[in-house]
PDB file of N, CA and C in Angstrom:
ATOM      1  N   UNK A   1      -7.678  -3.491  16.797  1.00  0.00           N
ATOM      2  CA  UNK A   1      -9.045  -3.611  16.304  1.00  0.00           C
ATOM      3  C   UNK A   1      -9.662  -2.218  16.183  1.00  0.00           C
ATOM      4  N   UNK A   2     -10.383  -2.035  15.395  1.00  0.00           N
ATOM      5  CA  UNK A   2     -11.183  -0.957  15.164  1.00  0.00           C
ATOM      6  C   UNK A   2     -12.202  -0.688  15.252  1.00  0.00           C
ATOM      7  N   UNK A   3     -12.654   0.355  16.076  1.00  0.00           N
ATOM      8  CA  UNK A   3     -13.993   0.221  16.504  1.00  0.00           C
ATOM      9  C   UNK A   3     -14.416   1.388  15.135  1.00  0.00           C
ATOM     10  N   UNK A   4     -16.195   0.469  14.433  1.00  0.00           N
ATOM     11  CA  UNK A   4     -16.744   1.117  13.655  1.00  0.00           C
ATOM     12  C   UNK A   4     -17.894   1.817  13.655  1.00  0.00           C
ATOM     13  N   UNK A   5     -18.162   3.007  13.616  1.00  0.00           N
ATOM     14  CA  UNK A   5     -19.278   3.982  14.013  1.00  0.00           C
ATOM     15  C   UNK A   5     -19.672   4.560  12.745  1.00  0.00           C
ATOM     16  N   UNK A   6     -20.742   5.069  13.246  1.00  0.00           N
ATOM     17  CA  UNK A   6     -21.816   5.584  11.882  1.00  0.00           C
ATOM     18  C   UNK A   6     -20.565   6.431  11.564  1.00  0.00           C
ATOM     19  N   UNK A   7     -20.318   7.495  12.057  1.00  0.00           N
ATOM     20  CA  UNK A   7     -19.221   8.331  11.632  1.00  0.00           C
ATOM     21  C   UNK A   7     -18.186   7.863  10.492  1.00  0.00           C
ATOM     22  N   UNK A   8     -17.512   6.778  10.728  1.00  0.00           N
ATOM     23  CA  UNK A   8     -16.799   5.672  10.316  1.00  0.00           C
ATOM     24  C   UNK A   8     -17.538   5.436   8.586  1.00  0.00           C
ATOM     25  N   UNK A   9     -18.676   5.406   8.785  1.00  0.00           N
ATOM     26  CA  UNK A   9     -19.301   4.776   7.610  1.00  0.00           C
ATOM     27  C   UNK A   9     -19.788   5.812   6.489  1.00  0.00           C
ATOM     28  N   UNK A  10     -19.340   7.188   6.998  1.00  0.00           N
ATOM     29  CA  UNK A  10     -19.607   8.375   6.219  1.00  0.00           C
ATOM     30  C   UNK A  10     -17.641   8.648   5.519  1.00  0.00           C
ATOM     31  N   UNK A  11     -17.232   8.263   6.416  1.00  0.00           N
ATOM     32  CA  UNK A  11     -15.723   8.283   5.807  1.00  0.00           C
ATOM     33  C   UNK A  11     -15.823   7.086   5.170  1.00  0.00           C
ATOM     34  N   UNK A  12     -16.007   5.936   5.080  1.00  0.00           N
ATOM     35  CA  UNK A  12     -15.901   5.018   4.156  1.00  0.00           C
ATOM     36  C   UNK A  12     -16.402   4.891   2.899  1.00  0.00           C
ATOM     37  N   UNK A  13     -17.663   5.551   3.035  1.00  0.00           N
ATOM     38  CA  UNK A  13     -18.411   5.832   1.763  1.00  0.00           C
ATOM     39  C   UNK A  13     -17.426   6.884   0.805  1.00  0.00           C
ATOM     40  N   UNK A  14     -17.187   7.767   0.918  1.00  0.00           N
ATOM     41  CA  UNK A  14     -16.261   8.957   0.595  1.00  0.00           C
ATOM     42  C   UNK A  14     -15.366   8.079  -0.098  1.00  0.00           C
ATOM     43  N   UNK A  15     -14.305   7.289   0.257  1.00  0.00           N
ATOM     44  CA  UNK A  15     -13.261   6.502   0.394  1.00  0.00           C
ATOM     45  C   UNK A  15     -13.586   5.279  -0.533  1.00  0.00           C
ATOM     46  N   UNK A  16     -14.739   4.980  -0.733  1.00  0.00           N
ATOM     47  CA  UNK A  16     -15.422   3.802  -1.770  1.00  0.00           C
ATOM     48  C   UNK A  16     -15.531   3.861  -3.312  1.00  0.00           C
ATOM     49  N   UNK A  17     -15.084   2.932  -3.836  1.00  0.00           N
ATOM     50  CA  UNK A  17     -15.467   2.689  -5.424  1.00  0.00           C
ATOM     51  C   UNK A  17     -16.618   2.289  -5.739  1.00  0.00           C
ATOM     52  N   UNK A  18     -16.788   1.338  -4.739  1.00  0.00           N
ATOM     53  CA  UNK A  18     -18.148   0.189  -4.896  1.00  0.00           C
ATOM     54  C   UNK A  18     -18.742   0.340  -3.683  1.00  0.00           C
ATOM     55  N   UNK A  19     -19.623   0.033  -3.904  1.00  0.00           N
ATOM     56  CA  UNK A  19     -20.717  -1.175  -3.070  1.00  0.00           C
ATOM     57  C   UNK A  19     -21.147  -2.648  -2.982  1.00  0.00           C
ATOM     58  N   UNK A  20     -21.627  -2.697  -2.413  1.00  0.00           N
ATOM     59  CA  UNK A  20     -22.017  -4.153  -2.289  1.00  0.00           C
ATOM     60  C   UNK A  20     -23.225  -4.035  -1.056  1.00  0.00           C
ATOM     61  N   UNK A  21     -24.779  -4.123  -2.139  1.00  0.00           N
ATOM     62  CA  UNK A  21     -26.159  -4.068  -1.279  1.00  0.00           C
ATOM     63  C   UNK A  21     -26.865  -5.041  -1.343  1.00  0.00           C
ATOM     64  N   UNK A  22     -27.285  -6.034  -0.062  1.00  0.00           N
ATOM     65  CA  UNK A  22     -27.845  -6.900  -0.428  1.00  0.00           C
ATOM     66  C   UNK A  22     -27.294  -7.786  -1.089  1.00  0.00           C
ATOM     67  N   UNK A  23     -25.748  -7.822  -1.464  1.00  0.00           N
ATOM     68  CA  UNK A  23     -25.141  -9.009  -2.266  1.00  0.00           C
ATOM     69  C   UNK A  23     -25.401  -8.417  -3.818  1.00  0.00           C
ATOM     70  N   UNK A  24     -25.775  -7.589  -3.823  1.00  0.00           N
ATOM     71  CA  UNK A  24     -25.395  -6.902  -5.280  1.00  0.00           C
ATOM     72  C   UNK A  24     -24.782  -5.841  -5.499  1.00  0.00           C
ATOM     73  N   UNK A  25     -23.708  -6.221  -6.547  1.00  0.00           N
ATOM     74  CA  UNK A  25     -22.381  -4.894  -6.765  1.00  0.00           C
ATOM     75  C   UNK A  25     -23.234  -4.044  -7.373  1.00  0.00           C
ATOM     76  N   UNK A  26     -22.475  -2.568  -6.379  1.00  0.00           N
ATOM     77  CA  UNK A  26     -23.401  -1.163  -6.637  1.00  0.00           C
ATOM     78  C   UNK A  26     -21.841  -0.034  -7.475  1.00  0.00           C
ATOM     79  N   UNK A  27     -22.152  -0.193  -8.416  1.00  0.00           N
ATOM     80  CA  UNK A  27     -20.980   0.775  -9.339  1.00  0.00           C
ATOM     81  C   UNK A  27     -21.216   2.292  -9.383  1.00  0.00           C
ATOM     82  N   UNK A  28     -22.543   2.320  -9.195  1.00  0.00           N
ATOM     83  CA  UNK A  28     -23.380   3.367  -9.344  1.00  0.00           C
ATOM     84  C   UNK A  28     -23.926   3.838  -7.963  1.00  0.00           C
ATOM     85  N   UNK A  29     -22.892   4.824  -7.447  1.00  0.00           N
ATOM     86  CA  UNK A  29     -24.007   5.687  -6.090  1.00  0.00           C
ATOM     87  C   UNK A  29     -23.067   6.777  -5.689  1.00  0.00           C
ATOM     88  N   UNK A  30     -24.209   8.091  -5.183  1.00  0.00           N
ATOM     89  CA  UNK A  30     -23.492   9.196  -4.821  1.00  0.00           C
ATOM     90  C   UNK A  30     -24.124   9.365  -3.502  1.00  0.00           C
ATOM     91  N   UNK A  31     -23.175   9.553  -2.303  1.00  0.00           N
ATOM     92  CA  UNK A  31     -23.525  10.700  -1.298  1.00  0.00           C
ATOM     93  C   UNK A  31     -22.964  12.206  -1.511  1.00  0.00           C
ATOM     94  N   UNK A  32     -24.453  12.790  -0.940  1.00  0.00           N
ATOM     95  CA  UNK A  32     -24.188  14.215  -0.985  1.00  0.00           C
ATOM     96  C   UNK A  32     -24.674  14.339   0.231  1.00  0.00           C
ATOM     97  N   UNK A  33     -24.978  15.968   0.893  1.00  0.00           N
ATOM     98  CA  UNK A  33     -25.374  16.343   2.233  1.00  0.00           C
ATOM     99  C   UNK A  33     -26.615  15.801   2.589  1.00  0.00           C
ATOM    100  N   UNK A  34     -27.702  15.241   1.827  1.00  0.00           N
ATOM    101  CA  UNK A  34     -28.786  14.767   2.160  1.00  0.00           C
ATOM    102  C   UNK A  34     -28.916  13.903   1.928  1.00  0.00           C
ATOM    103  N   UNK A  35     -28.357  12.996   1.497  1.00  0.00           N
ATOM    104  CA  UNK A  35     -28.611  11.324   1.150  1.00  0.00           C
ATOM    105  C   UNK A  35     -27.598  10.346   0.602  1.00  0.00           C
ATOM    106  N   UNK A  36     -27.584   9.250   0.543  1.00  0.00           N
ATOM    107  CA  UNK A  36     -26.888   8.186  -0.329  1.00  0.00           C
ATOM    108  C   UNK A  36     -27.979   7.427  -1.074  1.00  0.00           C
ATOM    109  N   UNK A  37     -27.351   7.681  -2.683  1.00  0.00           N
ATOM    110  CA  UNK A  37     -28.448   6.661  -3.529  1.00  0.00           C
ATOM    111  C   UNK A  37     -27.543   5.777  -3.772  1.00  0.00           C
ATOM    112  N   UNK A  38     -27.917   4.872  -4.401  1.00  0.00           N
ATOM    113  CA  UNK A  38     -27.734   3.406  -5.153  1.00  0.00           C
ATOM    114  C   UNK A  38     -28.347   3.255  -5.901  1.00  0.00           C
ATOM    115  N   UNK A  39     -27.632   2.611  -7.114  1.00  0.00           N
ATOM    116  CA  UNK A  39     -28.322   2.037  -7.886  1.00  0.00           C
ATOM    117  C   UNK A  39     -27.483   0.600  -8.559  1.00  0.00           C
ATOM    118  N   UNK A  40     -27.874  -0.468  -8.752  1.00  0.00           N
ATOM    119  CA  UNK A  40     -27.567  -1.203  -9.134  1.00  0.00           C
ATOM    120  C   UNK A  40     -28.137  -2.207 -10.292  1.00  0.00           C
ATOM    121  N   UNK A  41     -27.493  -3.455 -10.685  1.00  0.00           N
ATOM    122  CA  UNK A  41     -28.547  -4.284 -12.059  1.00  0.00           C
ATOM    123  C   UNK A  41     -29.036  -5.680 -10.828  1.00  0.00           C
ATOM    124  N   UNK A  42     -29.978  -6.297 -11.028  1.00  0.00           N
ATOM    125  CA  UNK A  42     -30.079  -7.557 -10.799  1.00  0.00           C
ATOM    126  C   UNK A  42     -30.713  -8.402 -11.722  1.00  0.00           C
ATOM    127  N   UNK A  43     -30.061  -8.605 -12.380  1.00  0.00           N
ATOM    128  CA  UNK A  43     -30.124  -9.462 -14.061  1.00  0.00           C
ATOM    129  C   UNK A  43     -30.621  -7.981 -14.771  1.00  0.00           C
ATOM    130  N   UNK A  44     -31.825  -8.536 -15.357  1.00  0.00           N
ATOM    131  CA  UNK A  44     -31.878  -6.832 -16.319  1.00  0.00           C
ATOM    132  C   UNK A  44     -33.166  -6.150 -15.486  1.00  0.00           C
ATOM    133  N   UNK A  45     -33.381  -6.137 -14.283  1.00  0.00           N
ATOM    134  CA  UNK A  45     -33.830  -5.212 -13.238  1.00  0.00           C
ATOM    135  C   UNK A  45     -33.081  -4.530 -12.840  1.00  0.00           C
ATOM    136  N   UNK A  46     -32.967  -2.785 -12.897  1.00  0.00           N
ATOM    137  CA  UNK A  46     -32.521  -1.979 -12.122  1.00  0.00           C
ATOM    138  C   UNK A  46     -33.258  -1.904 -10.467  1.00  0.00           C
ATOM    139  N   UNK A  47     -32.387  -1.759  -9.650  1.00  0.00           N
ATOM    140  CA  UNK A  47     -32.647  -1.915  -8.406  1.00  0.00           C
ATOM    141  C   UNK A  47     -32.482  -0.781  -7.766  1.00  0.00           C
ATOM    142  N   UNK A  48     -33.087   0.584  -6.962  1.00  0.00           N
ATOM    143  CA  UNK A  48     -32.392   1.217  -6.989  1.00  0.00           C
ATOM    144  C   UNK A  48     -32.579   1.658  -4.698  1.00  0.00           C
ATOM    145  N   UNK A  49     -32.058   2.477  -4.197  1.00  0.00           N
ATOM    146  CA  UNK A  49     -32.224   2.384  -3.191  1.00  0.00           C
ATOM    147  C   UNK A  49     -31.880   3.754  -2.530  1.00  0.00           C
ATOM    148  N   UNK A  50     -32.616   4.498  -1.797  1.00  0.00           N
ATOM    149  CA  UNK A  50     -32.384   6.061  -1.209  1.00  0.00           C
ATOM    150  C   UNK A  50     -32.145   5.711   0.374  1.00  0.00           C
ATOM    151  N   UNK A  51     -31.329   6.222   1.210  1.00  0.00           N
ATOM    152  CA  UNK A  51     -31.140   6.501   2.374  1.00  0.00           C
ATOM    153  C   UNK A  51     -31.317   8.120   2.730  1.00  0.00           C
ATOM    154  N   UNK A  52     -31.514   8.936   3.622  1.00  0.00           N
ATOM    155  CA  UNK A  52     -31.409   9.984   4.093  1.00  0.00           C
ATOM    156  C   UNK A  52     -30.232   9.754   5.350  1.00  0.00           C
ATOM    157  N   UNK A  53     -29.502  11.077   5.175  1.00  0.00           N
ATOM    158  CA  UNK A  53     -28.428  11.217   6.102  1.00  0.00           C
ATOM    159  C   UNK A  53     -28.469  10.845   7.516  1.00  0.00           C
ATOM    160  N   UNK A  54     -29.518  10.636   8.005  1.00  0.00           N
ATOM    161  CA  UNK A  54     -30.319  10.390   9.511  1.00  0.00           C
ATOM    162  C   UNK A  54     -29.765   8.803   9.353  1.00  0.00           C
ATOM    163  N   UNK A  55     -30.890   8.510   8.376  1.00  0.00           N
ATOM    164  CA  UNK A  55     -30.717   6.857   8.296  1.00  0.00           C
ATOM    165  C   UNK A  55     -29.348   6.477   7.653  1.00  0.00           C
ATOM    166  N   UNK A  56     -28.168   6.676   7.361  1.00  0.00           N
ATOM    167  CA  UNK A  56     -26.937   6.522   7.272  1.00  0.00           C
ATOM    168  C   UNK A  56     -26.397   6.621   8.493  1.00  0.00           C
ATOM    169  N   UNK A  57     -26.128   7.944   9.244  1.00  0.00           N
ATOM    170  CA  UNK A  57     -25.878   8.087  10.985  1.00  0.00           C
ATOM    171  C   UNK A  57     -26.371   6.851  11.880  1.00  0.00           C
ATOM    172  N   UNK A  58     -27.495   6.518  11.545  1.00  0.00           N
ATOM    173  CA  UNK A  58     -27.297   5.491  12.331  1.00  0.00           C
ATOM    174  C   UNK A  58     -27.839   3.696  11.876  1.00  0.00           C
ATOM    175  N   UNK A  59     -26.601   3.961  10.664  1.00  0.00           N
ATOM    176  CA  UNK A  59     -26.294   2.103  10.563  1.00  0.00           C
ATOM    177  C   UNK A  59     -25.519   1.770  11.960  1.00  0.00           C
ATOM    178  N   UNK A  60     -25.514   0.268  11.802  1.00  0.00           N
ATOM    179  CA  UNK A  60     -24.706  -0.467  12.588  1.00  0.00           C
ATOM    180  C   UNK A  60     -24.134  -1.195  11.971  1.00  0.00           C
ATOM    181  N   UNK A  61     -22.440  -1.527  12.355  1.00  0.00           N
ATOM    182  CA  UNK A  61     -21.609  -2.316  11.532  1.00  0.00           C
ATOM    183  C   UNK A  61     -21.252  -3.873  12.178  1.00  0.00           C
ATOM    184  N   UNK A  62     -21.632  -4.437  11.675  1.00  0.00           N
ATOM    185  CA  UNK A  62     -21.252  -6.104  11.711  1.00  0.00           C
ATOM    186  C   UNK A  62     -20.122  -6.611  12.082  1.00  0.00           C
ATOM    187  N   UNK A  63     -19.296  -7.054  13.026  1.00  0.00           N
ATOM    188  CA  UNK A  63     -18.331  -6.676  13.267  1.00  0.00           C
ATOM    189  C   UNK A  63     -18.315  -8.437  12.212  1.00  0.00           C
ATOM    190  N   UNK A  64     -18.766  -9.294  12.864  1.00  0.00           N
ATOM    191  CA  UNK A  64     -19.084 -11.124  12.298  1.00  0.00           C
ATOM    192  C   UNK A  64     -18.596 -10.990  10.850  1.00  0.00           C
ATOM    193  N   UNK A  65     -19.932  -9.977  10.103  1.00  0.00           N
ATOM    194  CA  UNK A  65     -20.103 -10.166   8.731  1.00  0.00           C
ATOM    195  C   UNK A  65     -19.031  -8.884   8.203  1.00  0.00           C
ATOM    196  N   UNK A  66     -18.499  -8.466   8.861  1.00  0.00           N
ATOM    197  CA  UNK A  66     -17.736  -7.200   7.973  1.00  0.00           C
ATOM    198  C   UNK A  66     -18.407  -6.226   7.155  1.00  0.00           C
ATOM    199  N   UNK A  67     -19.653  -5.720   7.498  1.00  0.00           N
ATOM    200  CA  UNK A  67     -21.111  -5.078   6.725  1.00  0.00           C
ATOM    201  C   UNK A  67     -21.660  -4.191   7.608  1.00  0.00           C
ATOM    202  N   UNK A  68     -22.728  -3.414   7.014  1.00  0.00           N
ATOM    203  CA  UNK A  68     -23.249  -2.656   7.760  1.00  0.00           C
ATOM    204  C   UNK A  68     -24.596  -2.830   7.777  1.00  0.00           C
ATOM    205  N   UNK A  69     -24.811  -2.692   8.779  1.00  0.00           N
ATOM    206  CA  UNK A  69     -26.665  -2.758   8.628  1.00  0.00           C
ATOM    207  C   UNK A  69     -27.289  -1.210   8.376  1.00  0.00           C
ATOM    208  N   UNK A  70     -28.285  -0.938   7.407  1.00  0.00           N
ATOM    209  CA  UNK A  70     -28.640   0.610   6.956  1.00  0.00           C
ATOM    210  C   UNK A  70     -30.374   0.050   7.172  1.00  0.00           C
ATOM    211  N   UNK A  71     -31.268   0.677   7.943  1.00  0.00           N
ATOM    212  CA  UNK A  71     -32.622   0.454   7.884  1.00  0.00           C
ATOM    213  C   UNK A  71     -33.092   1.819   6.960  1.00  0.00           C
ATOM    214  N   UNK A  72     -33.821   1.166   5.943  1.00  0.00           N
ATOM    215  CA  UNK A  72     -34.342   2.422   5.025  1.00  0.00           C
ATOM    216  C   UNK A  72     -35.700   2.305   5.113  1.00  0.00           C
ATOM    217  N   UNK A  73     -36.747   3.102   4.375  1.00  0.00           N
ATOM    218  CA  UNK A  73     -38.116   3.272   3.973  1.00  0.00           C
ATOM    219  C   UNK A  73     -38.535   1.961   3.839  1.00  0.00           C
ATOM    220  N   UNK A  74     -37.529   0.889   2.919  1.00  0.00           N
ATOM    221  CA  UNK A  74     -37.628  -0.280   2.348  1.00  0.00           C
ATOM    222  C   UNK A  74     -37.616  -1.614   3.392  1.00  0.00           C
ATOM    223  N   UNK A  75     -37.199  -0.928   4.114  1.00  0.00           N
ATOM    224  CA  UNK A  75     -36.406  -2.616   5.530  1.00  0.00           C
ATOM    225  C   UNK A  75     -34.936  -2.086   5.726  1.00  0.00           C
ATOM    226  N   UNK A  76     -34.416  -3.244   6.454  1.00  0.00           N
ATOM    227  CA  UNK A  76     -33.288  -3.404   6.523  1.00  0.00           C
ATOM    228  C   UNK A  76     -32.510  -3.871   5.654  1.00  0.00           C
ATOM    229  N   UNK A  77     -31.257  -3.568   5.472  1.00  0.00           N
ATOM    230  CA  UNK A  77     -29.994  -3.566   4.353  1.00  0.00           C
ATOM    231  C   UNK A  77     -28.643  -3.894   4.566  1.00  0.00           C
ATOM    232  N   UNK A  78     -27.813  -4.769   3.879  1.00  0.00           N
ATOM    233  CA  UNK A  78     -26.850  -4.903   4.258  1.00  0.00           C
ATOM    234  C   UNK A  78     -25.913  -4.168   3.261  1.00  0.00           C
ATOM    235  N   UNK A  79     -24.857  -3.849   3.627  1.00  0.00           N
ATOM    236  CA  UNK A  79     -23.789  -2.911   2.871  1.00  0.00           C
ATOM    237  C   UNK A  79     -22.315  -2.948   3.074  1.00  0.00           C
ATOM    238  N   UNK A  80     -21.524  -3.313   2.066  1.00  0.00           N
ATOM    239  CA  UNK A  80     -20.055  -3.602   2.386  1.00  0.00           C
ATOM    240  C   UNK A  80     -19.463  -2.426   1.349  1.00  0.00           C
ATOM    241  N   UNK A  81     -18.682  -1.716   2.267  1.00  0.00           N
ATOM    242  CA  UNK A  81     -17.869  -0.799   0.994  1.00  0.00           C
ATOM    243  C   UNK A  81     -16.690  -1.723   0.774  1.00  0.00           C
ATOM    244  N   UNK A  82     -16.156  -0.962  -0.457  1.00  0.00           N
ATOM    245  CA  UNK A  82     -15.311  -1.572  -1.187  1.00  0.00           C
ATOM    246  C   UNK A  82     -14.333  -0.591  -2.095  1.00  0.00           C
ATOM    247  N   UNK A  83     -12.966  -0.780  -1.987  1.00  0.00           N
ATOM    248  CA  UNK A  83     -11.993   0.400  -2.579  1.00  0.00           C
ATOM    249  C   UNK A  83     -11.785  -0.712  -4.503  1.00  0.00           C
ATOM    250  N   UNK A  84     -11.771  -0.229  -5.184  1.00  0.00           N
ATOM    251  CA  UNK A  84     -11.613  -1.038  -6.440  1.00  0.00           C
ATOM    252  C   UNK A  84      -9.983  -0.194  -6.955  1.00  0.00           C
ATOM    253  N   UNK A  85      -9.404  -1.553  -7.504  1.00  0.00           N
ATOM    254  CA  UNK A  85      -8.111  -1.501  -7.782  1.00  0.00           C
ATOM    255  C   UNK A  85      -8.062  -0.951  -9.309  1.00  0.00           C
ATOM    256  N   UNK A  86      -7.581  -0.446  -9.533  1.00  0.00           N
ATOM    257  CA  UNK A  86      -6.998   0.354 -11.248  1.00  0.00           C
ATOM    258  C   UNK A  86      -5.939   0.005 -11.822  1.00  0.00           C
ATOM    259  N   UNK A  87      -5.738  -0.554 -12.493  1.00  0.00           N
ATOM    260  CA  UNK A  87      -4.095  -0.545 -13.335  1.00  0.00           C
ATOM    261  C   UNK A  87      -4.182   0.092 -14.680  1.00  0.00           C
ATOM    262  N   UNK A  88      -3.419   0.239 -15.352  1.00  0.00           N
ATOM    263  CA  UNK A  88      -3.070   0.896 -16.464  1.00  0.00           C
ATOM    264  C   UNK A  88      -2.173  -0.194 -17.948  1.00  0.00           C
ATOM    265  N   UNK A  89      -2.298   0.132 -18.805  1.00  0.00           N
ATOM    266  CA  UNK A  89      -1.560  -0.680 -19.817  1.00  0.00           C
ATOM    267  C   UNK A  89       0.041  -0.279 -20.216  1.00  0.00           C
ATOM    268  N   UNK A  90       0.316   0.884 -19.685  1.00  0.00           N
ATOM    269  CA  UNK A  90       1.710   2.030 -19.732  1.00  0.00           C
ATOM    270  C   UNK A  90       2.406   1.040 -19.416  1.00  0.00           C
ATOM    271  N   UNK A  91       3.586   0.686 -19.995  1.00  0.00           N
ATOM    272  CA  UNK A  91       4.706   0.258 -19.250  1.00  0.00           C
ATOM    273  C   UNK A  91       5.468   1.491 -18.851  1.00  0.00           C
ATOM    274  N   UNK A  92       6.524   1.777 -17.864  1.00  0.00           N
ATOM    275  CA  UNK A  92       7.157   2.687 -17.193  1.00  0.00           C
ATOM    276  C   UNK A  92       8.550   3.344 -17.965  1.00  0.00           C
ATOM    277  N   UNK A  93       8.778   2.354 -18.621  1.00  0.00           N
ATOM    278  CA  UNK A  93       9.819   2.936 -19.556  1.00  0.00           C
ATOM    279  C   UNK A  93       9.133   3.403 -21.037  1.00  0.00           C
ATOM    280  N   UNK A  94       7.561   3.553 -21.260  1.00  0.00           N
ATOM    281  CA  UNK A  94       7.046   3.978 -22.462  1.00  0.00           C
ATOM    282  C   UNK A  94       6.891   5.402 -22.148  1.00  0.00           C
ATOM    283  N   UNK A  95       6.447   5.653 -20.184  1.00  0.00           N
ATOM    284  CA  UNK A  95       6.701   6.880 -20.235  1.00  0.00           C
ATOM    285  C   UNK A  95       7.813   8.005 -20.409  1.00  0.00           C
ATOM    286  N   UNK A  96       9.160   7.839 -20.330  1.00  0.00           N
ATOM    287  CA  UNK A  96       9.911   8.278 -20.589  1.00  0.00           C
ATOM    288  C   UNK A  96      10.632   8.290 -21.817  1.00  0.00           C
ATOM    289  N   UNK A  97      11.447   9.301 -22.141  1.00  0.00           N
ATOM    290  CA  UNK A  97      11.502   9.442 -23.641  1.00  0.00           C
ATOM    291  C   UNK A  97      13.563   9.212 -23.570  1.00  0.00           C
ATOM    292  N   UNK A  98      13.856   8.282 -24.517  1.00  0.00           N
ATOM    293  CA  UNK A  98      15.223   8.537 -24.370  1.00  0.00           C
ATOM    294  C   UNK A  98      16.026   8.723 -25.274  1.00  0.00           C
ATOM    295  N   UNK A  99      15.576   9.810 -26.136  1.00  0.00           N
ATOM    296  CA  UNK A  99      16.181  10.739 -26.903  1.00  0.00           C
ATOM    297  C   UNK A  99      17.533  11.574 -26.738  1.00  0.00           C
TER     298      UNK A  99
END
């Protein structure tokens, strides 16, 4: 089992494709040294959401819900990272040439 710490949740972010705030997929967000934004759609409302590095340090992670809790300016927040899968259309023998 793994124990998860704010620490934990600054490497995960790094490590993330997505989000998931509040139950809405976040495609759109950058951490840098001072903050994590978000931004996301909820129907054709942009939603958008700022943390400061303080308030990232100290989420708490859900061990139940697999989430994190982030308290911002706004309230409290829930947050699931997420790695997103890629494939390609290449078949493996198109890359090679057999001339």
């Amino acid at each position: 089992m793994i124990l998860m710490t704010a620490a934990s949740l600054l490497t995960e972010l790094h490590a993330s494709d997505m989000l998931e705030i509040d139950g809405l997929h976040a495609f759109d967000f950058t951490l840098d040294d001072q903050k994590l934004s978000i931004i996301s759609m909820d129907g054709r409302v942009e939603k958008r959401w700022s943390f400061s590095l303080a308030q990232v340090q100290a989420a708490t992670f859900d061990d139940a819900l697999q989430s994190w809790t982030l308290t911002g300016d706004s309230g409290e927040h829930r947050l699931v990272c997420m790695a997103a899968f890629t494939g390609n259309n290449n078949d493996e023998e198109d890359e090679h040439d057999d001339a």
